[in-house]
C-alpha atoms as a PDB file:
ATOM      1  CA  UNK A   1      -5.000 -17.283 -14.723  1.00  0.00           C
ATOM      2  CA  UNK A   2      -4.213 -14.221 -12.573  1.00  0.00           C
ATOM      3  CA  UNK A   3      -6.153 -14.435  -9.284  1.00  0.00           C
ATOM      4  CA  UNK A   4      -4.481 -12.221  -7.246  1.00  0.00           C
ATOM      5  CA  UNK A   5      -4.515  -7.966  -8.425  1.00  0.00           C
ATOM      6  CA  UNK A   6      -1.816  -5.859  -6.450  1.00  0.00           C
ATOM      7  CA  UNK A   7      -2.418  -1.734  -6.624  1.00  0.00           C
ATOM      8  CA  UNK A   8       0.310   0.505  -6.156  1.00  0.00           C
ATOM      9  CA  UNK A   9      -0.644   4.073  -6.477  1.00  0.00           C
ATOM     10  CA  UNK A  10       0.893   7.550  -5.865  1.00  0.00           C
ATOM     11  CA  UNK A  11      -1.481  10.033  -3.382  1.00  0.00           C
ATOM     12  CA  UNK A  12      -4.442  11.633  -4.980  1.00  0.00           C
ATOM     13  CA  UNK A  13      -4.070   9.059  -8.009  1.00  0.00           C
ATOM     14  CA  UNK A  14      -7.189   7.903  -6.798  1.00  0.00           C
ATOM     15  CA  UNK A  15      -5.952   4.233  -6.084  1.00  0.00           C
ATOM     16  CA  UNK A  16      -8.961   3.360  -3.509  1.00  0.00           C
ATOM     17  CA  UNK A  17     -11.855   4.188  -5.940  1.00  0.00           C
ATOM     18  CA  UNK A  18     -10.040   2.001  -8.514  1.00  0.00           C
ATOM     19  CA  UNK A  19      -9.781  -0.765  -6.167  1.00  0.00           C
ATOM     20  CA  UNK A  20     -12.654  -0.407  -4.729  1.00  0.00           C
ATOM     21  CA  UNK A  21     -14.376  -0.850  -8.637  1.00  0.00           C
ATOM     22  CA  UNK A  22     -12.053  -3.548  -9.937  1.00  0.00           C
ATOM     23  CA  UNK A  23     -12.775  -5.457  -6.540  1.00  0.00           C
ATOM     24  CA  UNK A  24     -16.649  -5.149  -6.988  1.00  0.00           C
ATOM     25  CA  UNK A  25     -16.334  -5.719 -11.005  1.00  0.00           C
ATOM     26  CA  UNK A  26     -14.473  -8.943 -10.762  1.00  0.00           C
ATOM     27  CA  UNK A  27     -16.364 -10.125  -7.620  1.00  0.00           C
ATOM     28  CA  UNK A  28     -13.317 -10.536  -5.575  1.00  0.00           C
ATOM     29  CA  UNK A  29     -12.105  -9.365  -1.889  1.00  0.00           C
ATOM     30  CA  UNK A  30     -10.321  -5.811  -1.094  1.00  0.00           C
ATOM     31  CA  UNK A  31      -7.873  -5.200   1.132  1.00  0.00           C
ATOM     32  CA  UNK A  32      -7.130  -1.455   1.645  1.00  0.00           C
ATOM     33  CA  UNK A  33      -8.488  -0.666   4.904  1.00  0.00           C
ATOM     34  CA  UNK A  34      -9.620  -3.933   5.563  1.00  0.00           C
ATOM     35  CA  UNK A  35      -5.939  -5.341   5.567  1.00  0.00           C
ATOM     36  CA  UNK A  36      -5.157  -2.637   8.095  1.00  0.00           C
ATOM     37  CA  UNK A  37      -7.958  -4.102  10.182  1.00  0.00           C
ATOM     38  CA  UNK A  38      -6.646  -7.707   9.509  1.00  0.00           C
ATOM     39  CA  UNK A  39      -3.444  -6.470  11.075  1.00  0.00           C
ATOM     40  CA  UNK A  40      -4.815  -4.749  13.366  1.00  0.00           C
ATOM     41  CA  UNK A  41      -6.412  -7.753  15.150  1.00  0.00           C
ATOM     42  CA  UNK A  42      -3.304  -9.988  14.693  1.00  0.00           C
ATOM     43  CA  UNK A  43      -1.569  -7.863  16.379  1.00  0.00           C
ATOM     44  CA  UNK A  44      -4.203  -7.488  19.332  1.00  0.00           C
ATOM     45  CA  UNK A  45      -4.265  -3.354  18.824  1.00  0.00           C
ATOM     46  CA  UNK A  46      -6.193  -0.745  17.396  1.00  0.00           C
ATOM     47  CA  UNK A  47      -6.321   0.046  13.766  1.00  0.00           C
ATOM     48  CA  UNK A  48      -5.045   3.387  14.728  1.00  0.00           C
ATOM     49  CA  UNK A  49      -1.486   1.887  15.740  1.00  0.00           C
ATOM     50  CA  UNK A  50      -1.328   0.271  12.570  1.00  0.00           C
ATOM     51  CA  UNK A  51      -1.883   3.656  10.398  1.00  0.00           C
ATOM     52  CA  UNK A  52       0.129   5.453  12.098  1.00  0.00           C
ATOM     53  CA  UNK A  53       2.704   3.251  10.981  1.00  0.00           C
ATOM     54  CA  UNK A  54       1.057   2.676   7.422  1.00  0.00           C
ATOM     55  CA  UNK A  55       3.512   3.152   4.914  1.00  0.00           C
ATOM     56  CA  UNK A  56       5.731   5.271   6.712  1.00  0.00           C
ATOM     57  CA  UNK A  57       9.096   5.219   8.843  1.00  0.00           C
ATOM     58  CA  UNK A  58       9.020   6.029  12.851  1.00  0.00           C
ATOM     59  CA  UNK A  59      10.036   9.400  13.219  1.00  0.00           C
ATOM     60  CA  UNK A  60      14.113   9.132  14.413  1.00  0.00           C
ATOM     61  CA  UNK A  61      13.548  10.136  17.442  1.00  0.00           C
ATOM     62  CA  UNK A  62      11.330   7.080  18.372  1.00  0.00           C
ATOM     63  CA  UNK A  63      13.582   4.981  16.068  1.00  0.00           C
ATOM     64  CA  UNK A  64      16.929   5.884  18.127  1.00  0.00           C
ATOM     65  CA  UNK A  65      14.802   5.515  21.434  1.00  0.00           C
ATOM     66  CA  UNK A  66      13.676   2.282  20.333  1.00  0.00           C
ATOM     67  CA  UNK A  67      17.702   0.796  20.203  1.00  0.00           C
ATOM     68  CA  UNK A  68      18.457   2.681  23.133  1.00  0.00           C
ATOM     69  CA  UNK A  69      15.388   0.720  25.133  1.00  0.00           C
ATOM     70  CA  UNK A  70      16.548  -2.271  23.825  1.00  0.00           C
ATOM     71  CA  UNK A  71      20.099  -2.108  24.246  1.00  0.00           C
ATOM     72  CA  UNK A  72      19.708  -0.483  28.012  1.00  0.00           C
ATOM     73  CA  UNK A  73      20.115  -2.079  31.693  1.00  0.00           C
ATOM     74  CA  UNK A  74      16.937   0.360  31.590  1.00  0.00           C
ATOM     75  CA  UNK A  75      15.135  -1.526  29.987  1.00  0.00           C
ATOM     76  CA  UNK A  76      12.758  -1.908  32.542  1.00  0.00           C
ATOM     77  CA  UNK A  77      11.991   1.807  32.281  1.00  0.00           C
ATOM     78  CA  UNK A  78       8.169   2.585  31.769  1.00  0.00           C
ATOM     79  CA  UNK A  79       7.256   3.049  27.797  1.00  0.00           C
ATOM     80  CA  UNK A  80       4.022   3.862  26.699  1.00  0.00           C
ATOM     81  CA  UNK A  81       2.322   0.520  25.394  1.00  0.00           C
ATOM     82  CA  UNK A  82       0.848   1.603  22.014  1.00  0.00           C
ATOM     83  CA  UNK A  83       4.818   2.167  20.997  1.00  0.00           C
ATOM     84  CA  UNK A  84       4.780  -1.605  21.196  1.00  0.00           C
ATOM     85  CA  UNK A  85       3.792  -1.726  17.902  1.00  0.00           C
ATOM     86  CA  UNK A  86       5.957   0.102  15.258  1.00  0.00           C
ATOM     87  CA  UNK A  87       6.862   0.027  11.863  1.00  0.00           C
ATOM     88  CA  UNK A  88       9.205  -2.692  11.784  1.00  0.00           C
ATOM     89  CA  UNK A  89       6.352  -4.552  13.611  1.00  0.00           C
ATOM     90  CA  UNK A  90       4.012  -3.883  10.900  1.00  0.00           C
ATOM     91  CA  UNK A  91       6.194  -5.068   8.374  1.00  0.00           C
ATOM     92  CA  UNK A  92       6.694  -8.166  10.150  1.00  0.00           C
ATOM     93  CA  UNK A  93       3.115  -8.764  10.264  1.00  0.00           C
ATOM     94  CA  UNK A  94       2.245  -7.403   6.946  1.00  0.00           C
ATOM     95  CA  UNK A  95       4.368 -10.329   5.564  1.00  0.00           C
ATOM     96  CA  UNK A  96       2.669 -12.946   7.506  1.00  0.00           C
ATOM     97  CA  UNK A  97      -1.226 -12.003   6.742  1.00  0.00           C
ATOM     98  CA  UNK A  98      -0.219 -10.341   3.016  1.00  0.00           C
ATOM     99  CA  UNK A  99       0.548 -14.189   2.257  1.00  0.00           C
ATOM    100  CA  UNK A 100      -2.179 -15.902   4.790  1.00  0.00           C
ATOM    101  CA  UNK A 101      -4.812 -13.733   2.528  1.00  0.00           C
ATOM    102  CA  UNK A 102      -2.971 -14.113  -0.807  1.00  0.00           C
ATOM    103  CA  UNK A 103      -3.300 -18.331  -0.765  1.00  0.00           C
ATOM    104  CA  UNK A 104      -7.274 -18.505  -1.734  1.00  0.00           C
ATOM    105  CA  UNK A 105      -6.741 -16.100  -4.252  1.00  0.00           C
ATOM    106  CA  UNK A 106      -9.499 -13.567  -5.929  1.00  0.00           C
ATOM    107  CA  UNK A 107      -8.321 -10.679  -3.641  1.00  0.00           C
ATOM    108  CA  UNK A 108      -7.264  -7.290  -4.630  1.00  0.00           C
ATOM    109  CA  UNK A 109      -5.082  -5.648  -2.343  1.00  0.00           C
ATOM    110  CA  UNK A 110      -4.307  -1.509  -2.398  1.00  0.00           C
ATOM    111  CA  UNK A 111      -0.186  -0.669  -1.205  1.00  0.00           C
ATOM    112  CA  UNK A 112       1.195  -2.136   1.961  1.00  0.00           C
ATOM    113  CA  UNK A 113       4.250  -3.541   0.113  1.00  0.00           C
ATOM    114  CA  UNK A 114       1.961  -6.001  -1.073  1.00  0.00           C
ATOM    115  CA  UNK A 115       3.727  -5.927  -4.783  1.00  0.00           C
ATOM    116  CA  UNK A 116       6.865  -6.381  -2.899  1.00  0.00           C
ATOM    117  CA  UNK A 117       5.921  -8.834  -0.695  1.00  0.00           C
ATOM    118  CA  UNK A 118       4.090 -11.332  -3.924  1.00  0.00           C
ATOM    119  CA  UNK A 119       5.722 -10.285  -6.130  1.00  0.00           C
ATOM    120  CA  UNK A 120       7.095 -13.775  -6.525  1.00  0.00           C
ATOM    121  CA  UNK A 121       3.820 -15.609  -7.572  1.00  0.00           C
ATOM    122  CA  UNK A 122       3.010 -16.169 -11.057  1.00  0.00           C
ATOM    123  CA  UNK A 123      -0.596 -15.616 -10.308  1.00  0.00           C
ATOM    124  CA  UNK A 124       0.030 -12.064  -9.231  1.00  0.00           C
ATOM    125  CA  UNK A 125      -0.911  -9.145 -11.641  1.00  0.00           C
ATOM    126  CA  UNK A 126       0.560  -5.777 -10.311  1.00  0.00           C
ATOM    127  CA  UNK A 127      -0.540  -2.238 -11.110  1.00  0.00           C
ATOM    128  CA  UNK A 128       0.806   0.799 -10.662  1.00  0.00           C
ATOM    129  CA  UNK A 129      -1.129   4.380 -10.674  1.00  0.00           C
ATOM    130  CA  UNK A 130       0.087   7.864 -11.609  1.00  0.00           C
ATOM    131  CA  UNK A 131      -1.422  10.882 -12.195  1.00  0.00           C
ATOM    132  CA  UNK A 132      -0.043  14.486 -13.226  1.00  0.00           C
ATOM    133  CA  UNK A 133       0.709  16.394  -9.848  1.00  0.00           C
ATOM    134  CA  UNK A 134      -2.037  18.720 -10.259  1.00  0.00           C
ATOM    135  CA  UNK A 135      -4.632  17.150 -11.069  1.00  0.00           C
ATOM    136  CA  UNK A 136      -3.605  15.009  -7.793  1.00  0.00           C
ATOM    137  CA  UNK A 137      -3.786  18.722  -5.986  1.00  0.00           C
ATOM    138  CA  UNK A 138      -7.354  18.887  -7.490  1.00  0.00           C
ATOM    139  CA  UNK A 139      -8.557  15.282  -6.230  1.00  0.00           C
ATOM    140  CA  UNK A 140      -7.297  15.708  -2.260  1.00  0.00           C
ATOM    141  CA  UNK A 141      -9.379  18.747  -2.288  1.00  0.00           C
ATOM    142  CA  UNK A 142     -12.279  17.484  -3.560  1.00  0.00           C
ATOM    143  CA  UNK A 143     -12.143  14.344  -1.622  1.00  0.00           C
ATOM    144  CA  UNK A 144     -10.906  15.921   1.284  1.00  0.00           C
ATOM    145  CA  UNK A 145     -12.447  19.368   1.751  1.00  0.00           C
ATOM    146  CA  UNK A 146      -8.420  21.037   1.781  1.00  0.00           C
ATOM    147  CA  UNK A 147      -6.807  24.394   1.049  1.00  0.00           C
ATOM    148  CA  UNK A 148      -4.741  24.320  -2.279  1.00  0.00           C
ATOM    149  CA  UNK A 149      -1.897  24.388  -0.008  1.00  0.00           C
ATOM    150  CA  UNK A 150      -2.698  21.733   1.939  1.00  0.00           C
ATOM    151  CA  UNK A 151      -3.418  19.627  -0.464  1.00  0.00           C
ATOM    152  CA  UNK A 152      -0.244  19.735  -2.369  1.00  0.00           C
ATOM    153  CA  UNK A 153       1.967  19.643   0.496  1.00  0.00           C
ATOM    154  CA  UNK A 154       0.598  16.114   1.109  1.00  0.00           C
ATOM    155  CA  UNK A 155       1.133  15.179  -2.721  1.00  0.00           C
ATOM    156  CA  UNK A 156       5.118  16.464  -2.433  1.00  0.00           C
ATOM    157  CA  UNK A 157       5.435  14.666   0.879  1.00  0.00           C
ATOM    158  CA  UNK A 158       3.100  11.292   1.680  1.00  0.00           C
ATOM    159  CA  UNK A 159       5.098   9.629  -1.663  1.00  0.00           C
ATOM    160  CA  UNK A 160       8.610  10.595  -0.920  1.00  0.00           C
ATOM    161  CA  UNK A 161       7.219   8.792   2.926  1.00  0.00           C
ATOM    162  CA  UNK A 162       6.187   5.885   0.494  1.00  0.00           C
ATOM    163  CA  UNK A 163       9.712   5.559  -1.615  1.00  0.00           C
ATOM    164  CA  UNK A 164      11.766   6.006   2.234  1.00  0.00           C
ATOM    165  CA  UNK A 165       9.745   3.156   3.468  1.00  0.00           C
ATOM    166  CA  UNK A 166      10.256   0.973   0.072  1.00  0.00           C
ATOM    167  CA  UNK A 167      13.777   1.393   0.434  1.00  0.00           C
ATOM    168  CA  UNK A 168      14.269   0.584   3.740  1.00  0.00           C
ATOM    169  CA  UNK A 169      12.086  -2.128   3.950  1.00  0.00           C
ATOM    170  CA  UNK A 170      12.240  -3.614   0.558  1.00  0.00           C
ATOM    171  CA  UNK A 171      15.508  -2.285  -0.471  1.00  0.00           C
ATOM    172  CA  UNK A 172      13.520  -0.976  -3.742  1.00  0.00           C
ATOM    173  CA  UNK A 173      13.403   1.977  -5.170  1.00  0.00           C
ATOM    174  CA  UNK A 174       9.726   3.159  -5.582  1.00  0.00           C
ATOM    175  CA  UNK A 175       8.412   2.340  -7.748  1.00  0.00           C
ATOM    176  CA  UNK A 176      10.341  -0.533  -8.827  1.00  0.00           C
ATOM    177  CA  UNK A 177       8.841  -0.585 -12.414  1.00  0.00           C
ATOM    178  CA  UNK A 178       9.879  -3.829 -13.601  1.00  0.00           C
ATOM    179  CA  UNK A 179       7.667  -5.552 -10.961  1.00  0.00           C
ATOM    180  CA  UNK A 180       4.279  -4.431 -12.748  1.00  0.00           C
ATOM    181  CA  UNK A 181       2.704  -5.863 -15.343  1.00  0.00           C
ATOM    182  CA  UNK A 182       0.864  -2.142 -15.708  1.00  0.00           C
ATOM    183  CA  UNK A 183       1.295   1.434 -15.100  1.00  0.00           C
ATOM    184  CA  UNK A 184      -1.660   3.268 -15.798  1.00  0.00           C
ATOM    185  CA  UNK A 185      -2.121   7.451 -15.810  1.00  0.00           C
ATOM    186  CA  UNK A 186      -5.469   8.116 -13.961  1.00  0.00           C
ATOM    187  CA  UNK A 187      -5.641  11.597 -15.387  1.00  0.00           C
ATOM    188  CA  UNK A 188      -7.400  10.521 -17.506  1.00  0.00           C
ATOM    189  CA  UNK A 189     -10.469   9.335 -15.367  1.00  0.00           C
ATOM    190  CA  UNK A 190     -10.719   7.136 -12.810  1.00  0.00           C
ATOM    191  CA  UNK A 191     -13.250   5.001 -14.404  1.00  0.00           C
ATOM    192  CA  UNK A 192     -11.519   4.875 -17.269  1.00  0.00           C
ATOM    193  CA  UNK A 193      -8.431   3.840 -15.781  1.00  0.00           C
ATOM    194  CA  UNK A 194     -10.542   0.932 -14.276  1.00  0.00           C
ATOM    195  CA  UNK A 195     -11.844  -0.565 -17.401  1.00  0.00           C
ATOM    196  CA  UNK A 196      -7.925  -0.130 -18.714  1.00  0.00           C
ATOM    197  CA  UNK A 197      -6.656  -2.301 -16.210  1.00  0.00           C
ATOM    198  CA  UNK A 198      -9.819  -5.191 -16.081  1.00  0.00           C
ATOM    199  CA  UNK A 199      -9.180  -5.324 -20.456  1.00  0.00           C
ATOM    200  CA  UNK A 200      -5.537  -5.953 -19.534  1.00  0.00           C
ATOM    201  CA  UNK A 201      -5.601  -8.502 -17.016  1.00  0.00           C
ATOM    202  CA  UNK A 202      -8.259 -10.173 -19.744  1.00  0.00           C
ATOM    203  CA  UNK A 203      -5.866 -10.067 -22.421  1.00  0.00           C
ATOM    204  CA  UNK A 204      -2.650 -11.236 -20.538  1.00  0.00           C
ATOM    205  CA  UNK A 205      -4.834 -14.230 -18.551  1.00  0.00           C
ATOM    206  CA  UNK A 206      -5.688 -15.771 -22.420  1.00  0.00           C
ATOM    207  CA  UNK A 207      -1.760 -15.059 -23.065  1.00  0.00           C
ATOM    208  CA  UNK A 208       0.081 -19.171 -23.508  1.00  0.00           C
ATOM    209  CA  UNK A 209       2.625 -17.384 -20.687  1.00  0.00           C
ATOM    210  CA  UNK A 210       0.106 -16.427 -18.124  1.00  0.00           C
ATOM    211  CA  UNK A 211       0.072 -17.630 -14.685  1.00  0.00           C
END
């Protein structure tokens, strides 16, 4: 039986209502923000370190200061303490609490490489959530009170952040489509989308090769 349901999800395909109703719906935990919160307290800093590093690369220049610091007699040199934590840092940690969380099962968790990272656990179901570009444009500013403008410059760049960080990290391309069981359009409704992905995980737990 699949006890563990991974989201991936493109921006504006409306990934954290979906998990947010498949969560409540099969009566098991979410981690979207709440893993970012997790990680957060690991890592003794605010939640606002971690998203700034959520899912994205360090700019270069912090990157190339970074080896610099560490490669340096100057070490010693004063560095502001939130750049303690970075993305590689996150990644790190993500890892560590992605698998902590993932042992007792019944949790849904929304991006954070967590497809990646289980992806190696036959009680793993993975998802993966699309929409057509504009109706993405529509959602972000609806949800999000933005100019047109706005609103699709975040569509064209947040996911091409998403794929850079995959590949780096994960040396993936994103997304990797062989790792989910499901890729679901959410043009169609979000609600809709929902109930597609709670009758598939039904039908593939009763299957002889399910985990």
């Amino acid at each position: 039986m699949y006890t563990i349901l991974t989201l991936e999800r493109e921006y504006g395909a409306g990934g954290g209502h979906i998990a947010r109703a498949l969560a409540e719906r099969l009566g098991w935990r979410l981690y979207d923000q709440q893993l970012t919160a997790e990680i957060a307290r690991r890592a003794d800093v605010h939640p606002e370190a971690v998203r700034q590093c959520d899912e994205h690369r360090d700019p270069l220049f912090y990157r190339l200061a970074k080896v610099f610091w560490r490669g340096s007699y100057e070490r010693t040199m004063p560095w502001p303490a939130e750049r303690a934590f970075d993305t590689d840092t996150l990644v790190r940690l993500s890892h560590v609490v992605i698998e902590d969380l993932a042992k007792s099962g019944n949790c849904v968790f929304v991006g954070r490489g967590a497809p990646y990272i289980l992806r190696d656990r036959p009680n793993v179901y993975s998802v993966f959530l699309f929409a057509p570009p504009e109706i993405k444009v529509r959602r972000i500013m609806q949800d999000q009170n933005l100019p047109e403008a706005k609103a699709r410059h975040l569509v064209e760049t947040i996911d091409a952040e998403r794929a850079d960080f995959v590949k780096h990290y994960f040396n993936m391309q994103w997304p990797t489509r062989s790792l989910y069981n499901l890729m679901v359009n959410t043009g169609t409704g979000l609600d809709v989308a929902a109930e597609t992905i709670l009758s598939a995980i039904d039908v593939a737990s009763k299957q002889p090769s399910a985990a």
